[in-house]
PDB file of N, CA and C in Angstrom:
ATOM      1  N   UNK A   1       0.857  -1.175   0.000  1.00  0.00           N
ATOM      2  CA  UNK A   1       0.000   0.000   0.000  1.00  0.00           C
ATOM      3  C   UNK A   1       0.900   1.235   0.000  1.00  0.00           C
ATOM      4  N   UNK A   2       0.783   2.505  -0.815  1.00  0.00           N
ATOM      5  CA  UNK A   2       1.418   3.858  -0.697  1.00  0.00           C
ATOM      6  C   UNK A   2       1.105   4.410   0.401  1.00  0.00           C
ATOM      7  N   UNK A   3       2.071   5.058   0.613  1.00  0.00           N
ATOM      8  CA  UNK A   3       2.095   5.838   2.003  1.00  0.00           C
ATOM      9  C   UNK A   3       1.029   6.575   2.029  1.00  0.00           C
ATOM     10  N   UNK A   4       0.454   7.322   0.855  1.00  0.00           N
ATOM     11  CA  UNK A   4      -0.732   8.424   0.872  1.00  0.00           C
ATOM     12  C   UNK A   4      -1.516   7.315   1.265  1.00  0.00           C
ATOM     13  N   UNK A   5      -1.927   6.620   0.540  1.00  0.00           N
ATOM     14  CA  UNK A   5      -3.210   5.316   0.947  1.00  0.00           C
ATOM     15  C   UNK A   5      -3.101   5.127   2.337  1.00  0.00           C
ATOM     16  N   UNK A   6      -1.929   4.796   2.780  1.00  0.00           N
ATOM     17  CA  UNK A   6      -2.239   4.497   4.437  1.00  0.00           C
ATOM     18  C   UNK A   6      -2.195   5.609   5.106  1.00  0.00           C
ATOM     19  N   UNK A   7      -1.991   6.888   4.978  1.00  0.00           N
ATOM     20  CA  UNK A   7      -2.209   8.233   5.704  1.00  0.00           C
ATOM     21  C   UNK A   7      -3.395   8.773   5.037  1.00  0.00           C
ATOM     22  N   UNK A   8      -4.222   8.187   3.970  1.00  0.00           N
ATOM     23  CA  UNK A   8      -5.333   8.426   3.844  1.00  0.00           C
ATOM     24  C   UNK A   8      -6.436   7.347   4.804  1.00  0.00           C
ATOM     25  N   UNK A   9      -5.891   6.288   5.116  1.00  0.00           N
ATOM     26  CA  UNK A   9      -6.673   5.228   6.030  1.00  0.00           C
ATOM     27  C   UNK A   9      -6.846   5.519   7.316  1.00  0.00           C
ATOM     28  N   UNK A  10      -5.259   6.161   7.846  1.00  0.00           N
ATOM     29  CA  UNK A  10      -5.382   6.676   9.240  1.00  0.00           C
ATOM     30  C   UNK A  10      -5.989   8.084   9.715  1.00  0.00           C
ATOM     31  N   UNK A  11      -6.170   8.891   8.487  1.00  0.00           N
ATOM     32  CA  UNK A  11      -7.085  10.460   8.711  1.00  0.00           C
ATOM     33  C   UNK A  11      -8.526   9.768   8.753  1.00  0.00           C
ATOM     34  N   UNK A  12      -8.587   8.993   7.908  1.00  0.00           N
ATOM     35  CA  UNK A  12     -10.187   8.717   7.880  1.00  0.00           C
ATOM     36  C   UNK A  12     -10.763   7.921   9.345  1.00  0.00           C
ATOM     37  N   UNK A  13      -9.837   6.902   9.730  1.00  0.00           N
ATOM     38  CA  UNK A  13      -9.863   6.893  11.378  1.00  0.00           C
ATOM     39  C   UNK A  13     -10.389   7.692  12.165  1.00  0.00           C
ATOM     40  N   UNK A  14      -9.284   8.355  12.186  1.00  0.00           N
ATOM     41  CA  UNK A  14      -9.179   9.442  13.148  1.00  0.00           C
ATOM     42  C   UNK A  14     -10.290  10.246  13.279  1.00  0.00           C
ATOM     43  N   UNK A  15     -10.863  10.657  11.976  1.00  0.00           N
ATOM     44  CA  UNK A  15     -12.125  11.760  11.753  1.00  0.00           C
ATOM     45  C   UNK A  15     -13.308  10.905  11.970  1.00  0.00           C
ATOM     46  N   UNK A  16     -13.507   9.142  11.898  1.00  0.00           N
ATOM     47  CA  UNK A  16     -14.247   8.805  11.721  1.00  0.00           C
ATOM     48  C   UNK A  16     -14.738   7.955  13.311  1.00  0.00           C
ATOM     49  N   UNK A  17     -13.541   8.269  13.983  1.00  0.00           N
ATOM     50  CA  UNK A  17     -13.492   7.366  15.042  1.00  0.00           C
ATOM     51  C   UNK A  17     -13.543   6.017  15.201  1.00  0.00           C
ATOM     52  N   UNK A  18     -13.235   5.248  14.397  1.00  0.00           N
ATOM     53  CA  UNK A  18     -12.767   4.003  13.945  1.00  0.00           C
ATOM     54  C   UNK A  18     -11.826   3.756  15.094  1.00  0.00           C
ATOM     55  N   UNK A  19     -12.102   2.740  15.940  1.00  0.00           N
ATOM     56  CA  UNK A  19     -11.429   2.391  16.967  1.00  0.00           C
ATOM     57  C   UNK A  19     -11.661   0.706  17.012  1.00  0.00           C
ATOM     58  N   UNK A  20     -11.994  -0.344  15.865  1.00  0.00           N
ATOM     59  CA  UNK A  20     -11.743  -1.720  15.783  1.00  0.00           C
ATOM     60  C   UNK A  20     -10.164  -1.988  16.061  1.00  0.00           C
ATOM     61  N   UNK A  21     -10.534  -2.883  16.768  1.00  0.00           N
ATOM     62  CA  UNK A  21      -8.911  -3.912  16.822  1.00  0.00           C
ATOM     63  C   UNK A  21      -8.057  -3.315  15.398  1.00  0.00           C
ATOM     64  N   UNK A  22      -9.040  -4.126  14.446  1.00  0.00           N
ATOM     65  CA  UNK A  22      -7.930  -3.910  12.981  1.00  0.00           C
ATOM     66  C   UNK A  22      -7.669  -2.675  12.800  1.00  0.00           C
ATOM     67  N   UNK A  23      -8.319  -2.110  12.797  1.00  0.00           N
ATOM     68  CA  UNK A  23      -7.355  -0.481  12.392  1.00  0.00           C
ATOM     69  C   UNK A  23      -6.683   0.022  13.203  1.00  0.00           C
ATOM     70  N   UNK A  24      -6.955  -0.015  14.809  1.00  0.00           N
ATOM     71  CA  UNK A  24      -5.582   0.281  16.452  1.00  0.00           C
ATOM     72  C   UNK A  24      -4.720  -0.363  15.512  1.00  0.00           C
ATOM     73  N   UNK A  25      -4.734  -1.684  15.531  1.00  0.00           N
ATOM     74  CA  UNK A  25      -3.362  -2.907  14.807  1.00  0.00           C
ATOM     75  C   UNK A  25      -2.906  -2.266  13.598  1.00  0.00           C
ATOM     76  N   UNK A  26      -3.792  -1.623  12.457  1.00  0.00           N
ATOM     77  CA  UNK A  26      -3.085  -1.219  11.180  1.00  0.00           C
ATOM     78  C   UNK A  26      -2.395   0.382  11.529  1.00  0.00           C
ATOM     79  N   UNK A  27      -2.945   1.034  12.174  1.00  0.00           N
ATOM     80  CA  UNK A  27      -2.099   2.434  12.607  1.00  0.00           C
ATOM     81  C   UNK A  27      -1.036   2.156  13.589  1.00  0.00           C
ATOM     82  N   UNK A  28      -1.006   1.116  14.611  1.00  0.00           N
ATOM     83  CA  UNK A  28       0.128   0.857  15.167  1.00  0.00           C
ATOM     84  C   UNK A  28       1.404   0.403  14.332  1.00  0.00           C
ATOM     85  N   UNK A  29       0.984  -0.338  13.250  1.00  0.00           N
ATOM     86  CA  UNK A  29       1.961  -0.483  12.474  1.00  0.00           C
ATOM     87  C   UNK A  29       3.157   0.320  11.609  1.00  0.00           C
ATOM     88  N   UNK A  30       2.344   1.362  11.921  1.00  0.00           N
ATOM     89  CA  UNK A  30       2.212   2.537  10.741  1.00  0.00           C
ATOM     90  C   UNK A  30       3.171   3.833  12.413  1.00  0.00           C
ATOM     91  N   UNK A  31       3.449   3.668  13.416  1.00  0.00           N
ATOM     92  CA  UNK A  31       3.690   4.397  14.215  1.00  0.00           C
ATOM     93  C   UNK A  31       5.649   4.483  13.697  1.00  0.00           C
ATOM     94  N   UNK A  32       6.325   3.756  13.379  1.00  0.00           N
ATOM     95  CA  UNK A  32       7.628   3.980  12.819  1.00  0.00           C
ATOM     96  C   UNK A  32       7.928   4.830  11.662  1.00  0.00           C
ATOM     97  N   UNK A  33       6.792   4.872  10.732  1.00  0.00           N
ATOM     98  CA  UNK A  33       7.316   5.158   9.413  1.00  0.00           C
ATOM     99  C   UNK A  33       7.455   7.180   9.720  1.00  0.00           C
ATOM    100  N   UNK A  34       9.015   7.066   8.768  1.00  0.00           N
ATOM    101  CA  UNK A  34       9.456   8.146   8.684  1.00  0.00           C
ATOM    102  C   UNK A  34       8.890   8.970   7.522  1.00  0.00           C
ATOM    103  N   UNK A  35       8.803   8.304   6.752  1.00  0.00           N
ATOM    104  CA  UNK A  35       8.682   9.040   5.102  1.00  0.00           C
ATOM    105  C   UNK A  35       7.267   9.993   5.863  1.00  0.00           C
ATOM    106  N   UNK A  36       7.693  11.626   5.025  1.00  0.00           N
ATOM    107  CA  UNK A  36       6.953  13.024   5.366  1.00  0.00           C
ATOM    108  C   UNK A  36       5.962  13.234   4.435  1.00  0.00           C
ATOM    109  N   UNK A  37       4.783  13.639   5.075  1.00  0.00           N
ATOM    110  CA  UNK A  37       3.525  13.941   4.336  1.00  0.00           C
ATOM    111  C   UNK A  37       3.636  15.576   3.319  1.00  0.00           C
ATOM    112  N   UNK A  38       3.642  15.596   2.163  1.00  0.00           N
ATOM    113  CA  UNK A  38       3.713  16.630   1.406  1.00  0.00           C
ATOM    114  C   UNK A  38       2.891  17.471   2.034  1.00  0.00           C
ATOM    115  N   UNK A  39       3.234  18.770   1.965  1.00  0.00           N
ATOM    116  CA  UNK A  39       2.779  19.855   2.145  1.00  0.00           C
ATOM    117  C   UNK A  39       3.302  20.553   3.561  1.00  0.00           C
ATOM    118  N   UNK A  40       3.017  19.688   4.304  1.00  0.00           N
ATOM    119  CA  UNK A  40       3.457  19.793   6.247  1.00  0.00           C
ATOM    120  C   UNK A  40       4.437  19.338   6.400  1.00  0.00           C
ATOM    121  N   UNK A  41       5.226  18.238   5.914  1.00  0.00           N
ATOM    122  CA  UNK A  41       6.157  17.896   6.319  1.00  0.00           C
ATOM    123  C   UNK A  41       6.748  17.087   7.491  1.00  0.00           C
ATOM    124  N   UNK A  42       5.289  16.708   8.127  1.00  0.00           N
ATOM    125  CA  UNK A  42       5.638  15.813   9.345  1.00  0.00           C
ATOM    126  C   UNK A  42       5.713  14.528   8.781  1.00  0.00           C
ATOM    127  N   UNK A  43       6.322  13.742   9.485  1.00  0.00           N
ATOM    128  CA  UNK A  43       6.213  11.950   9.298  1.00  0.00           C
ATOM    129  C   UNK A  43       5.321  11.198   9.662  1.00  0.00           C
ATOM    130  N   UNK A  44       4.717  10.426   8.994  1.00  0.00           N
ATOM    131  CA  UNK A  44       3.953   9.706   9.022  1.00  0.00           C
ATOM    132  C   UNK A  44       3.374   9.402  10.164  1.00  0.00           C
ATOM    133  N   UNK A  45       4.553   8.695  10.922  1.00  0.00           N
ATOM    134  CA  UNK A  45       4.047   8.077  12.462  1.00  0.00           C
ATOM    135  C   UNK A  45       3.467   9.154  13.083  1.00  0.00           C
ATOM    136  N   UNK A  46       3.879  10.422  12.879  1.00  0.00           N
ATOM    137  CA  UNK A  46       3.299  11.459  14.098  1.00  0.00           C
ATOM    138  C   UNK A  46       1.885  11.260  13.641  1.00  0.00           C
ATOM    139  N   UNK A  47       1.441  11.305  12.728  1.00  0.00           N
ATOM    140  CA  UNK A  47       0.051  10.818  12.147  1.00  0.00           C
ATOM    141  C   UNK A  47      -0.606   9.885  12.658  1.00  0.00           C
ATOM    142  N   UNK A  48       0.088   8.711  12.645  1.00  0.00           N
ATOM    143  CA  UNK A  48      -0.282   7.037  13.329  1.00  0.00           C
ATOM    144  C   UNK A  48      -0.592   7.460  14.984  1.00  0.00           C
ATOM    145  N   UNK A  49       0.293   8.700  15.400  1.00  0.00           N
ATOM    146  CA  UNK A  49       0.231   8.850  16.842  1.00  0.00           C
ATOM    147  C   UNK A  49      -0.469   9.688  17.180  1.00  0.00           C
ATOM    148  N   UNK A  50      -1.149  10.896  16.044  1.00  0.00           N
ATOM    149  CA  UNK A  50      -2.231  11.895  16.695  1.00  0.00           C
ATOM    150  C   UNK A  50      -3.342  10.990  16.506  1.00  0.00           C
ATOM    151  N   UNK A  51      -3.775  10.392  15.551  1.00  0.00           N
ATOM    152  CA  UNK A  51      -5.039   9.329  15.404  1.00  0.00           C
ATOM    153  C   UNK A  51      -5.198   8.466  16.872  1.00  0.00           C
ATOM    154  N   UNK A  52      -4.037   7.747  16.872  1.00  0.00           N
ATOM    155  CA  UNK A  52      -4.248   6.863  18.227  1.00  0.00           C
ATOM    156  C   UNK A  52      -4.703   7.601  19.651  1.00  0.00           C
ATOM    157  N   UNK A  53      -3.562   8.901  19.549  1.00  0.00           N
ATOM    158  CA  UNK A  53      -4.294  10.066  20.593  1.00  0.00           C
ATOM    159  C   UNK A  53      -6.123  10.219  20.454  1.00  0.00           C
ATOM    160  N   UNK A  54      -6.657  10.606  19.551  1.00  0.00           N
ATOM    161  CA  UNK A  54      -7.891  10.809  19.479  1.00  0.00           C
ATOM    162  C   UNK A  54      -8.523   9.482  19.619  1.00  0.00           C
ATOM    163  N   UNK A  55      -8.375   8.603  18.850  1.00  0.00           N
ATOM    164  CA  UNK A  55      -8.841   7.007  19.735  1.00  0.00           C
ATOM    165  C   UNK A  55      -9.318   6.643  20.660  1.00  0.00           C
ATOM    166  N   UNK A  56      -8.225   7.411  21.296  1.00  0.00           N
ATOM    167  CA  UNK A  56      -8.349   7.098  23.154  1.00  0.00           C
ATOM    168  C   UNK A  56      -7.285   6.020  23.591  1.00  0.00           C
ATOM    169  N   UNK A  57      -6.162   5.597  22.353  1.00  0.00           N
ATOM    170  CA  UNK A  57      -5.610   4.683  22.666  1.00  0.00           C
ATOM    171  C   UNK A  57      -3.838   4.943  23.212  1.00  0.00           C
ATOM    172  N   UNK A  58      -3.601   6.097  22.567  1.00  0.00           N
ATOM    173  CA  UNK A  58      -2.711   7.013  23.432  1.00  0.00           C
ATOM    174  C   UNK A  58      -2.938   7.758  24.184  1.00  0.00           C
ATOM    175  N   UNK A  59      -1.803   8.171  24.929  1.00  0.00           N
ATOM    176  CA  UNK A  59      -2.016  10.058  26.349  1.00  0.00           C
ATOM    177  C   UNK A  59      -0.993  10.455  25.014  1.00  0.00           C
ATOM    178  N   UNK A  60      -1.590  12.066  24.789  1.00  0.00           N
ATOM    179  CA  UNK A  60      -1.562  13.215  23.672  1.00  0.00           C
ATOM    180  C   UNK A  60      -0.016  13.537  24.952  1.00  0.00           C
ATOM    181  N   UNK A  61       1.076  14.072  24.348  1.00  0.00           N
ATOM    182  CA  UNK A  61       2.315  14.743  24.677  1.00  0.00           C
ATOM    183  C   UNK A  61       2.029  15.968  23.877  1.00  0.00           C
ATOM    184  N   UNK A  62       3.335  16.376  24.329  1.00  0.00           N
ATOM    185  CA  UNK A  62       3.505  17.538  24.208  1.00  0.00           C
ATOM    186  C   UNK A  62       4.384  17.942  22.358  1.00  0.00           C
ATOM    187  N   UNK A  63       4.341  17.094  21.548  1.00  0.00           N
ATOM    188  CA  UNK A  63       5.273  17.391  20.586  1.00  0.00           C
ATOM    189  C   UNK A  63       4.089  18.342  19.808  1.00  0.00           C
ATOM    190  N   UNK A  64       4.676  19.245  18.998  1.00  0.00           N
ATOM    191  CA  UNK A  64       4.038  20.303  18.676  1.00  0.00           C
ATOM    192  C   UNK A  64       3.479  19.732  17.238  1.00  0.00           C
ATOM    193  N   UNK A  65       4.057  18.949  16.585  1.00  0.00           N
ATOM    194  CA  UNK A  65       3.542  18.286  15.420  1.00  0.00           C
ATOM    195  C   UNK A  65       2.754  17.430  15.700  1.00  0.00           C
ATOM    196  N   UNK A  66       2.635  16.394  16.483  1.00  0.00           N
ATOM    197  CA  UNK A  66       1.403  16.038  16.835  1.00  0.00           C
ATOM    198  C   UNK A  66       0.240  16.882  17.581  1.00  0.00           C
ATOM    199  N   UNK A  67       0.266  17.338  18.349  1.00  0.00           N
ATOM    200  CA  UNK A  67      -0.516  18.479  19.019  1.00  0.00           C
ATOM    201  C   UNK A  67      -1.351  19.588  17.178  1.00  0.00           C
ATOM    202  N   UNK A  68      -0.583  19.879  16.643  1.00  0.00           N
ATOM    203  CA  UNK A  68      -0.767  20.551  14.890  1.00  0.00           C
ATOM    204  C   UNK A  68      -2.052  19.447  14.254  1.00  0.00           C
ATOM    205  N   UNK A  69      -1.500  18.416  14.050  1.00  0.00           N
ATOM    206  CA  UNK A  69      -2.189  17.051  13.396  1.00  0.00           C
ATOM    207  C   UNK A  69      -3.638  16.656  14.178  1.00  0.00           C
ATOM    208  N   UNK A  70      -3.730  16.927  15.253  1.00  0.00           N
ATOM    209  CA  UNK A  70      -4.651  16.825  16.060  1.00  0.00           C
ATOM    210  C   UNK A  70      -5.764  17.963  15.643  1.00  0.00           C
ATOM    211  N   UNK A  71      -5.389  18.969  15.963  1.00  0.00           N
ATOM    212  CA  UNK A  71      -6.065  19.715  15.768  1.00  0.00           C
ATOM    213  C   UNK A  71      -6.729  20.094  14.224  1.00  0.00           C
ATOM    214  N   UNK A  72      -6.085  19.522  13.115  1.00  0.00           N
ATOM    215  CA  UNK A  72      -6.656  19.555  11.983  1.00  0.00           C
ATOM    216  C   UNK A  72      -7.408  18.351  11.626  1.00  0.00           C
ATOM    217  N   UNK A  73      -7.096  17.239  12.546  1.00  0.00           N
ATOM    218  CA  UNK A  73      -7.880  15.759  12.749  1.00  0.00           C
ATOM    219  C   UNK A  73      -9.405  16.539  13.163  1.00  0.00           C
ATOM    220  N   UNK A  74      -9.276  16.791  14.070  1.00  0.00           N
ATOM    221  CA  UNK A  74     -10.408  17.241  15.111  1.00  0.00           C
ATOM    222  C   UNK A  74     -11.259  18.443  14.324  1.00  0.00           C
ATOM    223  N   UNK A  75     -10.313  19.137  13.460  1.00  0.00           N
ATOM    224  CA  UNK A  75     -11.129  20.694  12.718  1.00  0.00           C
ATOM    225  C   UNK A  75     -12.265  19.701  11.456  1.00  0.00           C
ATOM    226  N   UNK A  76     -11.796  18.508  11.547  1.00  0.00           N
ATOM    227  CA  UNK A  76     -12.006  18.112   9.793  1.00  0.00           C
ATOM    228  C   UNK A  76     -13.249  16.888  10.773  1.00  0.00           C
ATOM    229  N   UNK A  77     -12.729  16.687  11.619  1.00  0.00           N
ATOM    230  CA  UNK A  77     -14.086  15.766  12.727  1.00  0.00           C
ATOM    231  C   UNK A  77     -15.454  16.600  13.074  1.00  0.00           C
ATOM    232  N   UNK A  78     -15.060  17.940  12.870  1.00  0.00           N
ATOM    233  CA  UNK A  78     -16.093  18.480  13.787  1.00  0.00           C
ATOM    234  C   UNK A  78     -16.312  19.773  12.339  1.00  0.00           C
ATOM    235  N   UNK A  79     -16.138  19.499  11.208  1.00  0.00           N
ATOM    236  CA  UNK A  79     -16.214  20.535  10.039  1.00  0.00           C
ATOM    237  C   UNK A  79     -16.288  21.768  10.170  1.00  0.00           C
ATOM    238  N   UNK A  80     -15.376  21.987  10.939  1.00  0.00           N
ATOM    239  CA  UNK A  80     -14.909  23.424  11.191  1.00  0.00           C
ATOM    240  C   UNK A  80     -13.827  23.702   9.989  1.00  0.00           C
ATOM    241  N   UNK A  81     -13.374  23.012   9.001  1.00  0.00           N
ATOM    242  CA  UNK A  81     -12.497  22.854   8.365  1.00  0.00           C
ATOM    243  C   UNK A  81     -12.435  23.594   6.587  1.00  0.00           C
TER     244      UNK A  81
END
């Protein structure tokens, strides 16, 4: 699968609240990868890790790129966007 495809799987999560086993298991997988999302420039995993934050399956830290990702998770959850 392309990286967009699976950072398109884990936004749709995230916004959709998709919290099955299989998708925790397919975004956990997805918590290493380095390769950077065009435009923003963060890595992937911080992605895998703001989703899991909203989940409920992580505690949200303090990194400012995830904390960023969250909040455009959450703008695009709640169509403020």
């Amino acid at each position: 699968m392309a990286y967009m495809e699976i950072a398109n799987r884990i936004r749709s999560a995230a916004v959709n609240g998709d919290n099955s086993r299989a998708t925790v298991d397919f975004i956990r997988e997805n918590l290493q990868v380095s390769l950077k999302l065009p435009i923003i420039h963060i890595p992937l995993g911080k992605l895998a890790f703001a989703a899991l934050c909203m989940l409920g399956e992580e505690n949200k830290d303090d990194d400012e790129d995830v904390q960023y990702l969250i909040e455009l998770l959450e703008s695009e959850r709640t169509g403020t966007v």
